[in-house]
C-alpha atoms as a PDB file:
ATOM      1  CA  UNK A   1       0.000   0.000   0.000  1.00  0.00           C
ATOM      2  CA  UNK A   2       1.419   3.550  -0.775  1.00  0.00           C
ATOM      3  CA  UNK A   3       0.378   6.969  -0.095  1.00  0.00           C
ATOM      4  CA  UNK A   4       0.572   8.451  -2.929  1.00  0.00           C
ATOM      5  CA  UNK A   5       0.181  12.104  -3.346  1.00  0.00           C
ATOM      6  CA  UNK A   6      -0.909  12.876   0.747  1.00  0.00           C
ATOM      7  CA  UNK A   7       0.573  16.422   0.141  1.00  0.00           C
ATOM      8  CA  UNK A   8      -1.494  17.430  -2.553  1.00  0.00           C
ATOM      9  CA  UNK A   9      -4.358  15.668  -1.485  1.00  0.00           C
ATOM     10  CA  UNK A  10      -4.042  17.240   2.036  1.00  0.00           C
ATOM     11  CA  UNK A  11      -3.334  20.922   1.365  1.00  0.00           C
ATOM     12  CA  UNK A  12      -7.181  22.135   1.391  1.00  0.00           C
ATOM     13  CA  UNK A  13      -6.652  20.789   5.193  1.00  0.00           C
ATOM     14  CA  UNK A  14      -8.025  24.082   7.616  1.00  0.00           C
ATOM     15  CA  UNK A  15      -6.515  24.543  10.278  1.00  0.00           C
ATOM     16  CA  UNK A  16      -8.878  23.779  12.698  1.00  0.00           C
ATOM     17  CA  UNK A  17      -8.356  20.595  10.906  1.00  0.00           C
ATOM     18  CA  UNK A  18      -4.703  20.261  12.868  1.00  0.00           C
ATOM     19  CA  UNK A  19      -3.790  16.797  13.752  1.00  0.00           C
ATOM     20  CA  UNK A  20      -2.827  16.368  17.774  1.00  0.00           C
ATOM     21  CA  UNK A  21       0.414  15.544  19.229  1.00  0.00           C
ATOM     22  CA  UNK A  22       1.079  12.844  21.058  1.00  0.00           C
ATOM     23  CA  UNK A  23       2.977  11.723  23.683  1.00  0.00           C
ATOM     24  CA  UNK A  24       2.963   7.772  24.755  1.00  0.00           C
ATOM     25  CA  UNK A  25       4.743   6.436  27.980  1.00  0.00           C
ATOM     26  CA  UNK A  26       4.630   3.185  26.198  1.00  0.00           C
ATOM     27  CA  UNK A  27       6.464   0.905  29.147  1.00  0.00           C
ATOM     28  CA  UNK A  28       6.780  -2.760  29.207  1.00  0.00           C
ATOM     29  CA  UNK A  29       6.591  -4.653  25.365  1.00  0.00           C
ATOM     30  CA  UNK A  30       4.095  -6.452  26.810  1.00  0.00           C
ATOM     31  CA  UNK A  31       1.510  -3.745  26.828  1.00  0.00           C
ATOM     32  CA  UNK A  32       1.292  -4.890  23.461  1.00  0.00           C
ATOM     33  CA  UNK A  33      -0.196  -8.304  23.944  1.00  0.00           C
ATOM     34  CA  UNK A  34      -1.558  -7.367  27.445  1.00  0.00           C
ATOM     35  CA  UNK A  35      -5.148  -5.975  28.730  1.00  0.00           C
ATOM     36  CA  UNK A  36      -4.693  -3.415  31.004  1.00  0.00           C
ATOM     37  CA  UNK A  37      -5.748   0.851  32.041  1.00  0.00           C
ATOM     38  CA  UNK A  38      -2.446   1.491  29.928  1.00  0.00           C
ATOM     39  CA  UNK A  39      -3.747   0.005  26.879  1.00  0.00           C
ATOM     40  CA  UNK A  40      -7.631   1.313  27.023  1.00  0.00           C
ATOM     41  CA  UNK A  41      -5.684   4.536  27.328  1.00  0.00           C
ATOM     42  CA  UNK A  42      -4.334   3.828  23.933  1.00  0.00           C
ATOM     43  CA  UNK A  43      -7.330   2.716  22.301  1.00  0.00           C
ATOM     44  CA  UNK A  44      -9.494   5.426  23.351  1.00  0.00           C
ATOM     45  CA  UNK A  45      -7.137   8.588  22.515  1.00  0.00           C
ATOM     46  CA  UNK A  46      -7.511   6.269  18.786  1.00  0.00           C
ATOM     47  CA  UNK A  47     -10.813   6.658  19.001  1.00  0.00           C
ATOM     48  CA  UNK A  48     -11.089  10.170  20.570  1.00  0.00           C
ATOM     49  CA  UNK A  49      -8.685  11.727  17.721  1.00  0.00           C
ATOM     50  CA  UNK A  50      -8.854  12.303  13.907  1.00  0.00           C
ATOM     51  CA  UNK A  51      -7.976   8.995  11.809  1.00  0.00           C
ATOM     52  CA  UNK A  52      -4.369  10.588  10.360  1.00  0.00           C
ATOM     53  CA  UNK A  53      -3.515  10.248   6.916  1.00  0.00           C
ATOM     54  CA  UNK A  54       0.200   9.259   8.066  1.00  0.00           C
ATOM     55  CA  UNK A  55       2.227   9.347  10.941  1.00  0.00           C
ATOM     56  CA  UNK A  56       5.453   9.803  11.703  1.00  0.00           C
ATOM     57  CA  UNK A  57       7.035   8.556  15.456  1.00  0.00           C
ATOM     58  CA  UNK A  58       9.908   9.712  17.682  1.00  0.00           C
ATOM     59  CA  UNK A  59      10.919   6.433  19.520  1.00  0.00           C
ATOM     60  CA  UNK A  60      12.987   5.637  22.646  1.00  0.00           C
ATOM     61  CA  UNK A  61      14.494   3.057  20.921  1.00  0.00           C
ATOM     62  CA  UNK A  62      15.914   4.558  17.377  1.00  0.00           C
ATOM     63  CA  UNK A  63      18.872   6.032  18.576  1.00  0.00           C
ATOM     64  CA  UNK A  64      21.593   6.953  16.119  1.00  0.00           C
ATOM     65  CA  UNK A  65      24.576   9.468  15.478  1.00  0.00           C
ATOM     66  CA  UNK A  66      22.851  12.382  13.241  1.00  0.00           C
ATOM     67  CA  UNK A  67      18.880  12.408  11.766  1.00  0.00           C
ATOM     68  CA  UNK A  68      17.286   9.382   9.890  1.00  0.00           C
ATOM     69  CA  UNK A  69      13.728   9.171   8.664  1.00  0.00           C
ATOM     70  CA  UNK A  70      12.254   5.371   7.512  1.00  0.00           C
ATOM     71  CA  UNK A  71      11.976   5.542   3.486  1.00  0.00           C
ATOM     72  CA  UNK A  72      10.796   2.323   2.180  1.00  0.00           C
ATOM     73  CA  UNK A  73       7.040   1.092   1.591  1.00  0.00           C
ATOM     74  CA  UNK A  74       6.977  -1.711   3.823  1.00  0.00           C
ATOM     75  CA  UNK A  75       8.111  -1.656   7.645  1.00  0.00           C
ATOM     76  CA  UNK A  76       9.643  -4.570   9.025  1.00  0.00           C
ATOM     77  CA  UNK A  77       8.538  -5.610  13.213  1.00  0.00           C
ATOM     78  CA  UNK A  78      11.722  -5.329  14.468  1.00  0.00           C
ATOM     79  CA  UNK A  79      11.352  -7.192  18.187  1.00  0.00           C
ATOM     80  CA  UNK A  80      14.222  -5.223  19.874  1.00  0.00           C
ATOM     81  CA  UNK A  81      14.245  -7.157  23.141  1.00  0.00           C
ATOM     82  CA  UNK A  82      14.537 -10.635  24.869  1.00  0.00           C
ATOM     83  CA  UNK A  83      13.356 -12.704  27.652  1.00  0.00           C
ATOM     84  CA  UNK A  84       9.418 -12.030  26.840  1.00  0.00           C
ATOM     85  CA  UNK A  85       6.986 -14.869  25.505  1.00  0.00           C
ATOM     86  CA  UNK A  86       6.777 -16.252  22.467  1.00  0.00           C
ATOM     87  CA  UNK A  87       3.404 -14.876  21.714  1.00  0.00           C
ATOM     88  CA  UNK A  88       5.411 -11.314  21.486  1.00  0.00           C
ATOM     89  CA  UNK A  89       7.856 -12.127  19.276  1.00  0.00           C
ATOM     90  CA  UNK A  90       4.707 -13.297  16.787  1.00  0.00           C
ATOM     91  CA  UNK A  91       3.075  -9.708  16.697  1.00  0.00           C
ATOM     92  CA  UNK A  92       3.242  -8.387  13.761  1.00  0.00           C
ATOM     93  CA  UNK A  93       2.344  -4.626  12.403  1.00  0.00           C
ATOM     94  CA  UNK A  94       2.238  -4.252   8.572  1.00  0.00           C
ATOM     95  CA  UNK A  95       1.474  -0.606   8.222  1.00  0.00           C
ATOM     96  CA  UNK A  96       2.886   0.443   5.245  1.00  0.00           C
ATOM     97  CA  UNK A  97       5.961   3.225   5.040  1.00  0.00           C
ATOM     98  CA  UNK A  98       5.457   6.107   3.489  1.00  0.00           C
ATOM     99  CA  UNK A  99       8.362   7.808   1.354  1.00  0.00           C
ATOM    100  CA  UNK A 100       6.636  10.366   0.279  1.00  0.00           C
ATOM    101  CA  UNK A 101       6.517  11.434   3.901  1.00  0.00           C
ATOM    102  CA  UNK A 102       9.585  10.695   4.467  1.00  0.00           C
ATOM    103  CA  UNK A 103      10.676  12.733   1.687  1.00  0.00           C
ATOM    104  CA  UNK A 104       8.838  15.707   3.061  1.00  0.00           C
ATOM    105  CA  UNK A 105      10.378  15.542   6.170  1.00  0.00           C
ATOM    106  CA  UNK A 106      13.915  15.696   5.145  1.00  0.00           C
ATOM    107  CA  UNK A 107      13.203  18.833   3.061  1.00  0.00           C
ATOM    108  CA  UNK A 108      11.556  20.756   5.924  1.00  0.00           C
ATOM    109  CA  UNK A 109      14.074  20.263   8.481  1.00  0.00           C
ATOM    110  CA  UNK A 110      16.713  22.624   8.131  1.00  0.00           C
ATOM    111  CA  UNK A 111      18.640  22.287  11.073  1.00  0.00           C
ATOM    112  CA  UNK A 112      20.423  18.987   9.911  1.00  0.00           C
ATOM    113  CA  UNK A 113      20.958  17.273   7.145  1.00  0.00           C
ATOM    114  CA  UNK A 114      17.561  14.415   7.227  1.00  0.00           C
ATOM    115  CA  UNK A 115      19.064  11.072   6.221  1.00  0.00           C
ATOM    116  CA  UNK A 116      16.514   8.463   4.109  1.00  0.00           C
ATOM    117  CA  UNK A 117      17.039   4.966   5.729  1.00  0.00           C
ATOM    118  CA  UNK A 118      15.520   1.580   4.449  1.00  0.00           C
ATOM    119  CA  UNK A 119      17.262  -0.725   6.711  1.00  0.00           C
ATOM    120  CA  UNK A 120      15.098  -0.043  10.480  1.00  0.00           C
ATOM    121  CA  UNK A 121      11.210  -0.190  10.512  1.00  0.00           C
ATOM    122  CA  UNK A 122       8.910  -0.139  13.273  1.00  0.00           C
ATOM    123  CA  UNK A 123      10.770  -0.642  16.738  1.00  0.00           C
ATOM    124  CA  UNK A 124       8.824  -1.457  19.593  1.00  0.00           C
ATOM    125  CA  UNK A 125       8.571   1.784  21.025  1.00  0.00           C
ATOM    126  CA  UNK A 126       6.457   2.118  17.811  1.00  0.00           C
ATOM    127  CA  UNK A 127       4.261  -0.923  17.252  1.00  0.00           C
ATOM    128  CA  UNK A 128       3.870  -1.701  21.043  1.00  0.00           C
ATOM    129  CA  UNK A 129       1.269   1.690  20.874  1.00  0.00           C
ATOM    130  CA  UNK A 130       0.292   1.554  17.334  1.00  0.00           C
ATOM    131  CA  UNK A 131      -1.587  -1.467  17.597  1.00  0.00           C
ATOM    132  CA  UNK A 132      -3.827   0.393  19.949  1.00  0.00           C
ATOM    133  CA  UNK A 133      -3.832   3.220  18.351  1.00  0.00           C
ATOM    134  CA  UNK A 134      -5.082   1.861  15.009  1.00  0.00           C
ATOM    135  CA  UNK A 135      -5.111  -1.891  15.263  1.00  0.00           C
ATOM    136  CA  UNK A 136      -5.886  -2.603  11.421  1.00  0.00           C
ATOM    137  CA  UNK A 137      -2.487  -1.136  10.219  1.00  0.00           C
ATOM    138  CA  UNK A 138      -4.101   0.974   7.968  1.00  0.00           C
ATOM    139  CA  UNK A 139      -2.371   4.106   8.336  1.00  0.00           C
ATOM    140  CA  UNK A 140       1.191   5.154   6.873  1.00  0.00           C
ATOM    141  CA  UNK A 141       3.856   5.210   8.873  1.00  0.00           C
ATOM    142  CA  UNK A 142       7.259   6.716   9.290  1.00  0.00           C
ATOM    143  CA  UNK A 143       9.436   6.763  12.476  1.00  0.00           C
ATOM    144  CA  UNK A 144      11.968   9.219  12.829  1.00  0.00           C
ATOM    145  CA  UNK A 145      15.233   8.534  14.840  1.00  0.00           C
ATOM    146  CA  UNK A 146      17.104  10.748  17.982  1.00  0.00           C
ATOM    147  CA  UNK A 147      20.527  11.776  17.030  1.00  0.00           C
ATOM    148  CA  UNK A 148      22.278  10.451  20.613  1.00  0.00           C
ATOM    149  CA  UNK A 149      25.170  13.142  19.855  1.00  0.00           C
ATOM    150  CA  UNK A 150      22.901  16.455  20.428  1.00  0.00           C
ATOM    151  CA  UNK A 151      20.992  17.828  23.360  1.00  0.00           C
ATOM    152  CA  UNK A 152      17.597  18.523  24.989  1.00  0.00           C
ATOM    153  CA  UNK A 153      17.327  22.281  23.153  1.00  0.00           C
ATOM    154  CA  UNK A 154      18.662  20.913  19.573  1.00  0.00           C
ATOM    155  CA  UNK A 155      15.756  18.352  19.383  1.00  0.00           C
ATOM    156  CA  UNK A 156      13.509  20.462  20.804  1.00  0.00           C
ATOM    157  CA  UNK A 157      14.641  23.145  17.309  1.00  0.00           C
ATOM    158  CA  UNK A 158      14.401  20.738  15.407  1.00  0.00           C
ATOM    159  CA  UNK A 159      10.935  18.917  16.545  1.00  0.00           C
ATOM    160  CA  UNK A 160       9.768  22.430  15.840  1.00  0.00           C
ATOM    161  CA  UNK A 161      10.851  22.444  12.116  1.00  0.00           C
ATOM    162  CA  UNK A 162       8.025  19.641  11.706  1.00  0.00           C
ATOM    163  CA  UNK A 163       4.825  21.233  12.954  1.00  0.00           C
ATOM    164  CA  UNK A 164       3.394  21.914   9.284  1.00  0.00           C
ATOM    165  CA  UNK A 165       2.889  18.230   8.696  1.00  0.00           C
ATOM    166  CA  UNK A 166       0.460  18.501  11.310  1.00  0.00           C
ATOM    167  CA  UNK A 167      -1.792  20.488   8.939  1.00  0.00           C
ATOM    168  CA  UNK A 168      -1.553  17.967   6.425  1.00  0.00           C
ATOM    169  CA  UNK A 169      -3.036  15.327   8.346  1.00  0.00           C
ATOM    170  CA  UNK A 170       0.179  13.785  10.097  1.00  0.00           C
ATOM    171  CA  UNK A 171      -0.055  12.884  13.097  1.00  0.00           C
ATOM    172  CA  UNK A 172       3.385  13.331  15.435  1.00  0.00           C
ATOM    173  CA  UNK A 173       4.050  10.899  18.443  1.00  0.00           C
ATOM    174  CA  UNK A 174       6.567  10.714  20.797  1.00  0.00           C
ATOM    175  CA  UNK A 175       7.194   7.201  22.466  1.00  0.00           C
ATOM    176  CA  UNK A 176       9.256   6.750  25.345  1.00  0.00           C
ATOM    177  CA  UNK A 177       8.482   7.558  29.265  1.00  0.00           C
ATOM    178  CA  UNK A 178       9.117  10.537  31.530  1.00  0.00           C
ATOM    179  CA  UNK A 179      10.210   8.443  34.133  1.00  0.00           C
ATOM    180  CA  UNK A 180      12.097   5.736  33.475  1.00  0.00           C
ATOM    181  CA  UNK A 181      15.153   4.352  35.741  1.00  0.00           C
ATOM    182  CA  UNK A 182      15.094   0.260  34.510  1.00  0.00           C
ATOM    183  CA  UNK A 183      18.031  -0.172  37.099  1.00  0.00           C
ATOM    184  CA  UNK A 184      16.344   0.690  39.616  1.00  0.00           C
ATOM    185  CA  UNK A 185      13.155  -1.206  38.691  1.00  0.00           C
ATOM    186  CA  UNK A 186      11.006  -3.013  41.402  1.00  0.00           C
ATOM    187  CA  UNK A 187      10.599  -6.496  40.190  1.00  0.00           C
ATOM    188  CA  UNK A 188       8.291  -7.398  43.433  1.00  0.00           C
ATOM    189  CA  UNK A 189       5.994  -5.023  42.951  1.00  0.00           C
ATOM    190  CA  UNK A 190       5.502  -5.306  38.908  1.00  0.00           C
ATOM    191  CA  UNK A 191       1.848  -6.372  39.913  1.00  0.00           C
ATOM    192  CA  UNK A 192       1.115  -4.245  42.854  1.00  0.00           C
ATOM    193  CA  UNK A 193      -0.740  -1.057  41.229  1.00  0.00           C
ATOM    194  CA  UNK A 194       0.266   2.542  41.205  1.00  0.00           C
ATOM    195  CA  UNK A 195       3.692   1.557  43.227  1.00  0.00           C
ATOM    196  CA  UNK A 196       6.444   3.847  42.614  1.00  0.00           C
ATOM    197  CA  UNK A 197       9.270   4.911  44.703  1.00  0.00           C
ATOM    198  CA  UNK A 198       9.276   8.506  46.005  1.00  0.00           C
ATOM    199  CA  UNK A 199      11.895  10.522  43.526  1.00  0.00           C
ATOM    200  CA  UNK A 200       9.372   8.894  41.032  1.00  0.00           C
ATOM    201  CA  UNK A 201       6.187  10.467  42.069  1.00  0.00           C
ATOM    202  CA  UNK A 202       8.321  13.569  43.000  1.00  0.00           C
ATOM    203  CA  UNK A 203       9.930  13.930  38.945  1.00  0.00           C
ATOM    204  CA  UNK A 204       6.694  12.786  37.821  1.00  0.00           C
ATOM    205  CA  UNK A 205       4.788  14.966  39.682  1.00  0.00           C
ATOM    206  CA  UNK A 206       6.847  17.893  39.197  1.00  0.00           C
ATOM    207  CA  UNK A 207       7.302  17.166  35.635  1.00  0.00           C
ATOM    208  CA  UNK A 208       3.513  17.684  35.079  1.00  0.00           C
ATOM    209  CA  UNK A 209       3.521  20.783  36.891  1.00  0.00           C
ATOM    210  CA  UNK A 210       5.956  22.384  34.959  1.00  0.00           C
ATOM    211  CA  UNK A 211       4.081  20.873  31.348  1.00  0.00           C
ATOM    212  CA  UNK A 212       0.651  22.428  32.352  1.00  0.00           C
ATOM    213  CA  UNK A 213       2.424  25.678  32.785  1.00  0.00           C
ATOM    214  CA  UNK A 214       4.229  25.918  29.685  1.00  0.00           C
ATOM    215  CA  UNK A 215       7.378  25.799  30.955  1.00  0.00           C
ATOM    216  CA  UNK A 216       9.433  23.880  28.089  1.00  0.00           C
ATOM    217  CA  UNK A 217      13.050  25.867  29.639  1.00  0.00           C
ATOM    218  CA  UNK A 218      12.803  24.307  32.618  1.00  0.00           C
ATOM    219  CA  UNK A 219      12.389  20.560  30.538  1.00  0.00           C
ATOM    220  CA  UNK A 220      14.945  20.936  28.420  1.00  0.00           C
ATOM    221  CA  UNK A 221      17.252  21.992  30.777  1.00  0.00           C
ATOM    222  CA  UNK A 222      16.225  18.796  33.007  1.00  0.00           C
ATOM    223  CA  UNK A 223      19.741  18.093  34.472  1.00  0.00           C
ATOM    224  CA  UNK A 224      19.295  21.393  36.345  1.00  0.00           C
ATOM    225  CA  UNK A 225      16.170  19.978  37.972  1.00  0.00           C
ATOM    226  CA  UNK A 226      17.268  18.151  41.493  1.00  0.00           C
ATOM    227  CA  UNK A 227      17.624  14.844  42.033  1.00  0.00           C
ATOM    228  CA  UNK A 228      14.346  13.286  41.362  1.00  0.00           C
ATOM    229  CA  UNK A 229      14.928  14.230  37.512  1.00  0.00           C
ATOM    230  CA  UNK A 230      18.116  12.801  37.913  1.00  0.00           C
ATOM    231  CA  UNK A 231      17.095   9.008  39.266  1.00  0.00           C
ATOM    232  CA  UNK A 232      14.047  10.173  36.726  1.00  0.00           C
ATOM    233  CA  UNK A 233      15.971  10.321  33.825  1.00  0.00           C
ATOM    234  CA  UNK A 234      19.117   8.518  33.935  1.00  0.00           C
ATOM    235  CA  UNK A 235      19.733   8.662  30.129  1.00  0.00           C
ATOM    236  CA  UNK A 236      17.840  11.028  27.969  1.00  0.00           C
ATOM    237  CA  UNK A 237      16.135   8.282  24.819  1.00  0.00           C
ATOM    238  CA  UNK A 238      13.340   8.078  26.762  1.00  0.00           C
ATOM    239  CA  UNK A 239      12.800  11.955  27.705  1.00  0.00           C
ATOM    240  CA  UNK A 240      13.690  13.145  24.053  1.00  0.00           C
ATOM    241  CA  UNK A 241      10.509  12.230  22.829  1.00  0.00           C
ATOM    242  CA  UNK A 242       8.102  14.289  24.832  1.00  0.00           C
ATOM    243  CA  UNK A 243      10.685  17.251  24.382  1.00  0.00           C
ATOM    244  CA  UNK A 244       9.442  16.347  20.579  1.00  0.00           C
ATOM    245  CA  UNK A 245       5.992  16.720  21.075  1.00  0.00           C
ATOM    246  CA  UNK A 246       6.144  19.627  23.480  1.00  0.00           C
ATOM    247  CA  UNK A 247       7.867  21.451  21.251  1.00  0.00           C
ATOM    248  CA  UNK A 248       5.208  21.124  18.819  1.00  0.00           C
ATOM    249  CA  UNK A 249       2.443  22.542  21.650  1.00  0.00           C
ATOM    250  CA  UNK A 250       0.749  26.027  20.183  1.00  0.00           C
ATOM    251  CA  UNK A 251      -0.418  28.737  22.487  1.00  0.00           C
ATOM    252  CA  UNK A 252      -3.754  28.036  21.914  1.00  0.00           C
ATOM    253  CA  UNK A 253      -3.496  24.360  22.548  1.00  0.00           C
ATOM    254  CA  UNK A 254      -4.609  22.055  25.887  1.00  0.00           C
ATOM    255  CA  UNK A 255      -2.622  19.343  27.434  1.00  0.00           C
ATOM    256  CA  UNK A 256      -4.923  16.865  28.466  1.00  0.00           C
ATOM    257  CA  UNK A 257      -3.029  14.164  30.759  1.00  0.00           C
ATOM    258  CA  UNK A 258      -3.545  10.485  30.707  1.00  0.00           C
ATOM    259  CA  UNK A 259      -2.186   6.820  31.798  1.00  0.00           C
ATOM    260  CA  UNK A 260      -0.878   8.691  34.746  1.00  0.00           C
ATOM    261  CA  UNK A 261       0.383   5.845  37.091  1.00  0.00           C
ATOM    262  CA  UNK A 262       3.839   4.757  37.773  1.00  0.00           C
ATOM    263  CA  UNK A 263       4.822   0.846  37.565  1.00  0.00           C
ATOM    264  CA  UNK A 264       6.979  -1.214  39.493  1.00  0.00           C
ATOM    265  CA  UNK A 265       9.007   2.084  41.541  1.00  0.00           C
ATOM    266  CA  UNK A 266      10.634   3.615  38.720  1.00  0.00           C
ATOM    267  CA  UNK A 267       8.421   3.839  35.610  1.00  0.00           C
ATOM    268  CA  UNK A 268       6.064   5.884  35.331  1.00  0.00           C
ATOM    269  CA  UNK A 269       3.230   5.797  31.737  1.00  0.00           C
ATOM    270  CA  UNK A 270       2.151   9.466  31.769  1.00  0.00           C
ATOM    271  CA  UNK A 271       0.826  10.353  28.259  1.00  0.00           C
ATOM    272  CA  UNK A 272      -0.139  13.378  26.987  1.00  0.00           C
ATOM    273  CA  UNK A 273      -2.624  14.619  24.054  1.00  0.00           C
ATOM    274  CA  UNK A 274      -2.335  17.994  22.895  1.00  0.00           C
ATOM    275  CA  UNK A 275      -4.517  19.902  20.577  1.00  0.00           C
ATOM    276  CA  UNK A 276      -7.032  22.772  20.117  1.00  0.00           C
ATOM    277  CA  UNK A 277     -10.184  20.870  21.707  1.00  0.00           C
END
């Protein structure tokens, strides 16, 4: 399946038309064979927003050394971890790529040089949410990888070099988790509900304090934030993607907050969904 001519076809978009922005604590893989509050979160911001004509995802888990967009027609599952169950490793997502968007992409950035790769596909920082999201795989997809090499205020510059796409029917996600220390992860209390230690609630708490107010400075320049952040955020792959999606956040737009619960001490799923509703 290709998308062939979105632009065109999308340009008479208004812009109360605007696609949201979203941003998807996406946790455990299992989420994505799993029933649970996390996932009816998913489903129902699916149901709640516009059906895109494309997408295009920042992902925890595409980390690289400079700017790469997905350019081929068909996405590979790529099943980036171990030690889960079989029935995992079988999930498949076959949306179809979209090089046309990726195309697009490369020549609005202007703050690197946008490279066109055909070798990734759809980590599962991706699919795990996706399959909520829009479980038929009928929507075009792109994902969009973190340069490792640059800092909180570059992606957030760049992220911001994207936000037309939203008015031609692409919709932007961020995947990753605002809290997220794995090394510090309570494996006895995976399955007791809500449980997370108290720098957790603290960074989590404080993080969506400072998010409701508007206050992107103070996010991107996280390190500067106490301790909390810094158990919070140990390394940044999983941050970088709701500096993405704030980034994108107009002044006339709401935040609305969901899958707000911490797992297992030091994880915590906060989502976000911003538009003009």
């Amino acid at each position: 399946m290709k998308l062939k001519g979105i632009f065109t076809l999308t340009k008479s978009l208004k812009e109360q038309e605007q696609m949201p922005v979203l941003f998807l604590g996406h946790g455990s893989p299992m989420n994505a064979i799993e029933e649970n509050e996390f996932v009816t979160g998913f489903r129902n911001i699916g149901n709640e927003i516009p059906k895109p004509k494309a997408i295009l995802v920042i992902s925890a888990h595409w980390e690289t050394r400079g700017t790469f967009v997905t350019a081929m027609d068909k996405l590979r599952t790529i099943h980036d971890f171990g030690g889960f169950p079989q029935a995992l490793f079988d999930v498949q997502y076959p949306a179809p790529g979209s090089p046309e968007l990726a195309g697009e992409t490369k020549n609005i950035i202007k703050k690197t040089t946008v490279g066109l790769d055909v070798k990734w596909g759809l980590d599962h920082g991706a699919w795990s949410v996706l399959k909520h999201l829009y479980p038929k795989a009928d929507v075009p997809v792109i994902q969009m990888s973190i340069d490792y090499t640059q800092d909180a205020q570059y992606h957030y510059d760049l992220a911001k070099e994207t936000a037309s796409l939203r008015k031609k029917g692409v919709l932007i996600i961020g995947s990753g988790n605002i809290v997220h220390n794995l090394a510090m992860l309570a494996w006895d209390k995976l399955n007791t509900d809500g449980y997370g230690f108290d720098w957790a609630i603290e960074a989590n708490e404080k993080m969506k304090k400072i998010i409701l107010a508007d206050d992107h400075k103070s996010l991107i320049n996280y390190k500067s934030q106490g301790k909390a952040f810094d158990l919070a955020i140990p390394s940044s792959e999983h941050y970088l993607p709701l500096i993405y999606i704030l980034a994108l956040k107009e002044n006339n737009e709401k935040i609305t907050i969901f899958n707000d619960k911490a797992v297992a001490g030091s994880l915590t799923m906060t989502s976000l969904k911003i538009d003009n509703a």
